[in-house]
Protein backbone atom coordinates (compact mmCIF):
# COMPACT_ATOMS: atom_id res chain seq x y z
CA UNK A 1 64.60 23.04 42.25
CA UNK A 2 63.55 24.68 39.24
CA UNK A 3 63.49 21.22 37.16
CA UNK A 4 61.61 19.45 39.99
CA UNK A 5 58.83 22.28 39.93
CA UNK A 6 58.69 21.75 36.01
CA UNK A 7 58.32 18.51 36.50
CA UNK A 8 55.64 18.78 38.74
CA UNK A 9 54.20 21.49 36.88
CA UNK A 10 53.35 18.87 33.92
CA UNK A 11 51.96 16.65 36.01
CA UNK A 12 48.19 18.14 34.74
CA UNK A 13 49.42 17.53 30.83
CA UNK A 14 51.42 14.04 31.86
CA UNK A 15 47.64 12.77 33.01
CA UNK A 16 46.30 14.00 30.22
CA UNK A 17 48.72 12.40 27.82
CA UNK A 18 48.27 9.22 29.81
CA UNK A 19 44.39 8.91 29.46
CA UNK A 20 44.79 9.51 25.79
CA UNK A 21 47.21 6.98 25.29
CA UNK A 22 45.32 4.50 28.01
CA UNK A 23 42.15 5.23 25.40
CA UNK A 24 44.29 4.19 22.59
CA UNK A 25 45.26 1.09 23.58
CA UNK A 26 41.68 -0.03 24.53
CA UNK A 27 41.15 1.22 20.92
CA UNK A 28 43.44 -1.46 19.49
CA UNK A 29 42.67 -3.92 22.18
CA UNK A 30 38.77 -3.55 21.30
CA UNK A 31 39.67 -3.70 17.38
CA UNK A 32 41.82 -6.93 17.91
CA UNK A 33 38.76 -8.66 19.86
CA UNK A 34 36.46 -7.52 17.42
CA UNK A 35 38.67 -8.66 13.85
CA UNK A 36 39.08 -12.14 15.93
CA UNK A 37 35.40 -12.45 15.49
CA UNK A 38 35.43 -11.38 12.37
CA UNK A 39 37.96 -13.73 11.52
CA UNK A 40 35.93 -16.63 13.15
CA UNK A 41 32.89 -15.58 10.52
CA UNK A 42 35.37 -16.00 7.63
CA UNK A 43 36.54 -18.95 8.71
CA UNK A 44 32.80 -20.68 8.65
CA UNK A 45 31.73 -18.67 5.81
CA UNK A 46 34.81 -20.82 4.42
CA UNK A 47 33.57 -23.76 5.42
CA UNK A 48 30.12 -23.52 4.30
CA UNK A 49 31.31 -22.46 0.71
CA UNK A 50 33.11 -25.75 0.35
CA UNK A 51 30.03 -28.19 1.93
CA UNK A 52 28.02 -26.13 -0.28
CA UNK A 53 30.35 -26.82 -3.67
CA UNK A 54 30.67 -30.81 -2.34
CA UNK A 55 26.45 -30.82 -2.11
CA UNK A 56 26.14 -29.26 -5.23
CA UNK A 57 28.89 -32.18 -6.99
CA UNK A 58 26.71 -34.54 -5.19
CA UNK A 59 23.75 -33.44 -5.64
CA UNK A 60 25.07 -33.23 -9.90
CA UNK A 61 26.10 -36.63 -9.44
CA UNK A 62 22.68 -37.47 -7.58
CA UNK A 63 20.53 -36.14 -10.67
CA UNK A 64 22.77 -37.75 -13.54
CA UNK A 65 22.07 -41.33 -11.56
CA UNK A 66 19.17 -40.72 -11.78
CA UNK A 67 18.11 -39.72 -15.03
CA UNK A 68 20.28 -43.14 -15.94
CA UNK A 69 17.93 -45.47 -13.75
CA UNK A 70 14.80 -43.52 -15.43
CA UNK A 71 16.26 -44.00 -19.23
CA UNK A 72 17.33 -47.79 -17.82
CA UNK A 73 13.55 -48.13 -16.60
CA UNK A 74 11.83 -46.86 -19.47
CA UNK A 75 14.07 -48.67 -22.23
CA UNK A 76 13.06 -52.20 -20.29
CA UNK A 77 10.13 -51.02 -19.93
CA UNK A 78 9.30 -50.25 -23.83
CA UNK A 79 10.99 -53.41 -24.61
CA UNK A 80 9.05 -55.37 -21.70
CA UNK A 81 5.70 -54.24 -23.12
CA UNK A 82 7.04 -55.09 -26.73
CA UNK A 83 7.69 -58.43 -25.89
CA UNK A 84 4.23 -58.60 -24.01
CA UNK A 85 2.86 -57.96 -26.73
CA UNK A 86 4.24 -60.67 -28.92
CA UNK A 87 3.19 -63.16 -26.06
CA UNK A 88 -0.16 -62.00 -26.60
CA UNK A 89 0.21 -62.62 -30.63
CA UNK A 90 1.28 -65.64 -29.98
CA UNK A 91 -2.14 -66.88 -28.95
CA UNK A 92 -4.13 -65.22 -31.94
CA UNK A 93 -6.15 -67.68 -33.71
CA UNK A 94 -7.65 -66.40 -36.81
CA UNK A 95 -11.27 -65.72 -36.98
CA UNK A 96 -11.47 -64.97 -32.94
CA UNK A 97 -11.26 -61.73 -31.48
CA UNK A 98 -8.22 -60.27 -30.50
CA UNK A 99 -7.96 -59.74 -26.69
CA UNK A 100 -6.40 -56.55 -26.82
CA UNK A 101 -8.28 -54.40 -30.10
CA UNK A 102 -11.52 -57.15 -30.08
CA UNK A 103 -10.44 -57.48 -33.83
CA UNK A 104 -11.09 -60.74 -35.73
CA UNK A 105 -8.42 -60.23 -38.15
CA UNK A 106 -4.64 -60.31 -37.69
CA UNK A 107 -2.80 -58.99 -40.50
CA UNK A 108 0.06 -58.52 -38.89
CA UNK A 109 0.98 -59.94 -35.40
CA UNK A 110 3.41 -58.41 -32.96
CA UNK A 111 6.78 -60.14 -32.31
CA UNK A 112 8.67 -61.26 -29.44
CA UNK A 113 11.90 -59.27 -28.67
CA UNK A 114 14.71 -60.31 -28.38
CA UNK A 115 16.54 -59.37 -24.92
CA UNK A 116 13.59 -58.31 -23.69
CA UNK A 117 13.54 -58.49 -19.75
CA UNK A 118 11.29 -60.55 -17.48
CA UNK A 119 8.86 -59.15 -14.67
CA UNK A 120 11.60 -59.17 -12.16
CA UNK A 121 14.35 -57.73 -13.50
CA UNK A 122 11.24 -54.65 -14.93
CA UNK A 123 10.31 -54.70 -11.26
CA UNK A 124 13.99 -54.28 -10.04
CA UNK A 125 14.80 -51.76 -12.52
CA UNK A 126 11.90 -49.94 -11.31
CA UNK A 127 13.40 -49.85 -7.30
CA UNK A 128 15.99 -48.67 -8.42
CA UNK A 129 14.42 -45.47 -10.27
CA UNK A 130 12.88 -45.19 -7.41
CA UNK A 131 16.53 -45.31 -4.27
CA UNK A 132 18.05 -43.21 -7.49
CA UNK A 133 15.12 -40.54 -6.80
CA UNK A 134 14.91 -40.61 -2.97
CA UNK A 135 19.01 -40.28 -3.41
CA UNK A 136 18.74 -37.27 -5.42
CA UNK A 137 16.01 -35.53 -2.88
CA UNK A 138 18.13 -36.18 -0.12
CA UNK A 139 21.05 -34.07 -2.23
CA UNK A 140 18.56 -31.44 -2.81
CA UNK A 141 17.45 -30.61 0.80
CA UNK A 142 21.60 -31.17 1.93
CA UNK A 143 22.37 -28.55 -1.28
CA UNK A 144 19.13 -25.92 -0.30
CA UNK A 145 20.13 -25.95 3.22
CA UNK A 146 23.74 -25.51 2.66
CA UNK A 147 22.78 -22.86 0.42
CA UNK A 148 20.54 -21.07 2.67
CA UNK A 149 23.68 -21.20 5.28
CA UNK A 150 26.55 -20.18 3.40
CA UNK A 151 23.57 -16.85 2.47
CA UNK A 152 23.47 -16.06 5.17
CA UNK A 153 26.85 -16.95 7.05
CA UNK A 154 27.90 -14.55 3.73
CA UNK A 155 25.24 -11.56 5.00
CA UNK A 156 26.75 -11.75 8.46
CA UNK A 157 30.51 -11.67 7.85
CA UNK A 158 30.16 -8.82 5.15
CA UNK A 159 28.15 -6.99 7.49
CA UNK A 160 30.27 -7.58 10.67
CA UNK A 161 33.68 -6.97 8.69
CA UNK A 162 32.52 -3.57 7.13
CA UNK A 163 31.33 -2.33 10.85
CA UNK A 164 34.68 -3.14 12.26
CA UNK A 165 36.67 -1.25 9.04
CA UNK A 166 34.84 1.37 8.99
CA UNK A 167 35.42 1.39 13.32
CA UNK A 168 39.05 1.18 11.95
CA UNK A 169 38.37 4.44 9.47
CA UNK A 170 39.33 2.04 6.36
CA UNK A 171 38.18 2.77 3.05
CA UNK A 172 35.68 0.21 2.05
CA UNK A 173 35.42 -1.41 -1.07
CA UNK A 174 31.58 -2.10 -2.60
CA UNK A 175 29.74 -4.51 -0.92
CA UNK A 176 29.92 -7.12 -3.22
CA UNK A 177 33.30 -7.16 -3.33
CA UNK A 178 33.94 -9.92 -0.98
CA UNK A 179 37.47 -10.58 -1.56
CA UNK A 180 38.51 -7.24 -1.09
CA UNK A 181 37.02 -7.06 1.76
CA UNK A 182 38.59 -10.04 2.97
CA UNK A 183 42.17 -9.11 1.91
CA UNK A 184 41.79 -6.12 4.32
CA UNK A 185 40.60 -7.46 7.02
CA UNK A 186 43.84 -10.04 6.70
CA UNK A 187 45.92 -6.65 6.08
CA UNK A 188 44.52 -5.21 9.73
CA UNK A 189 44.77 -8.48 11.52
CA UNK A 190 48.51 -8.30 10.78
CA UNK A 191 48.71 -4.30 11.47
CA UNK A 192 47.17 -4.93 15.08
CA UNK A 193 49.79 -6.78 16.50
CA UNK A 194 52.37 -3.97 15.69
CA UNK A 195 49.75 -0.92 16.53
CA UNK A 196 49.24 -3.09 20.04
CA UNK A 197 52.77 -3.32 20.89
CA UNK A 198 53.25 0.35 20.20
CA UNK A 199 50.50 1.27 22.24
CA UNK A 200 51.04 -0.38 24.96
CA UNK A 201 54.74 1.09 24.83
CA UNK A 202 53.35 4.74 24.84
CA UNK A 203 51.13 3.93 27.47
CA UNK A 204 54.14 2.67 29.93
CA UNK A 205 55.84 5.84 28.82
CA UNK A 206 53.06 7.73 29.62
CA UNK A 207 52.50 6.31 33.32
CA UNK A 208 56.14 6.92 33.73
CA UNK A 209 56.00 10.29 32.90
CA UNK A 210 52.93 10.88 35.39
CA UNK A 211 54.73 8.60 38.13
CA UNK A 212 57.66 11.13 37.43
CA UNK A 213 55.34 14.24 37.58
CA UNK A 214 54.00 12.65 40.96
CA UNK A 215 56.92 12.27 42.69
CA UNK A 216 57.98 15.95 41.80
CA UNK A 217 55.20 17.10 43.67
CA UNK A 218 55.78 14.75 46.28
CA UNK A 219 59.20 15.96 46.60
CA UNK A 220 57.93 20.17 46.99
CA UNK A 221 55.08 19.18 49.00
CA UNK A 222 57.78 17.28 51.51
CA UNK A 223 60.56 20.70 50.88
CA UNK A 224 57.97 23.27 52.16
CA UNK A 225 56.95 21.24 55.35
């Protein structure tokens, strides 16, 4: 009798015990929903950091095209003009004016060049400056926007991480230390599992304990009728 009443007795504390540990589970349970978003922000900050790197190779790639096509364009072009202007010697009669300077005297005359290209091949040169420049735009705006993403993708995890440590009472590192921050937030998504399970084992010992406490009083209620 005297270990029934006892054990009724703590059924007050067994409740007690039982909220606390009910409160710590939703604890852990809130911290593991919360790190799984986290964890979802890393995971696209990751992937914006590498379509940011490939834009910026391409965008490198992009810029060194073009700056060929330009030097391409402008050596044709210097020797295209050279060449134009041996064309124009060509014609020069002495005593008449030239065409070009109105002179009447040509000491000495321009001369074709060699390998000089034609109107076409100028002209084609010339489109392609011009694809090699709309190619390199286009891998500007991809890289600036990518940029502007990964920011802010960057912002939002570091913010979002360092709320749900510091839920977690972890020490946090400075805020520009990303990959510390990162390494613990991999260090508590591995913790959680284990500080669930235990939880949720205290909590089943806790209900037992009250279901125990219950029936104790159960029992003296049903002795004294």
């Amino acid at each position: 009798l005297e270990k029934t009443q006892a054990l009724a007795d703590s059924l007050p504390a067994a409740l007690a015990a039982a909220q606390t540990a009910q409160k710590e589970l939703e604890r852990w349970q809130q911290a593991r929903k919360t790190l799984a978003e986290v964890r979802r922000q890393m995971q696209e900050l990751v992937k914006l950091q590498k379509q940011e790197q490939a834009a910026r190779q391409t965008l490198q790639q992009a810029n060194d095209a073009l700056d060929g096509a330009q030097q391409a364009y402008i050596s044709a072009d210097q020797l295209y003009r050279r060449d134009q202007a041996g064309l124009l010697a060509r014609e020069l009669t002495p005593g008449q004016p030239c065409p070009v300077c109105g002179s009447v005297h040509h000491p000495s005359p321009a001369r074709g060049v060699t390998g000089a290209p034609d109107k076409e091949q100028l002209e084609a040169l010339a489109t392609a400056m011009e694809t090699a420049r709309t190619a390199y735009n286009d891998a500007l705006q991809t890289s600036s926007t990518l940029t502007a993403q990964a920011g802010s993708a960057r912002e939002q995890y570091i913010r979002l991480a360092r709320q749900a440590l510091a839920e977690l009472e972890q020490e946090l590192p400075p805020p520009e230390d990303v990959k510390a921050l990162s390494r613990l937030v991999l260090d508590w998504d591995g913790r959680l599992d284990q500080l669930l399970e235990q939880a949720e084992a205290l909590g089943q010992q806790r209900q037992a304990a009250v279901e125990a406490a219950g029936a104790a009083v159960n029992q003296l209620a049903g002795d004294r009728e």
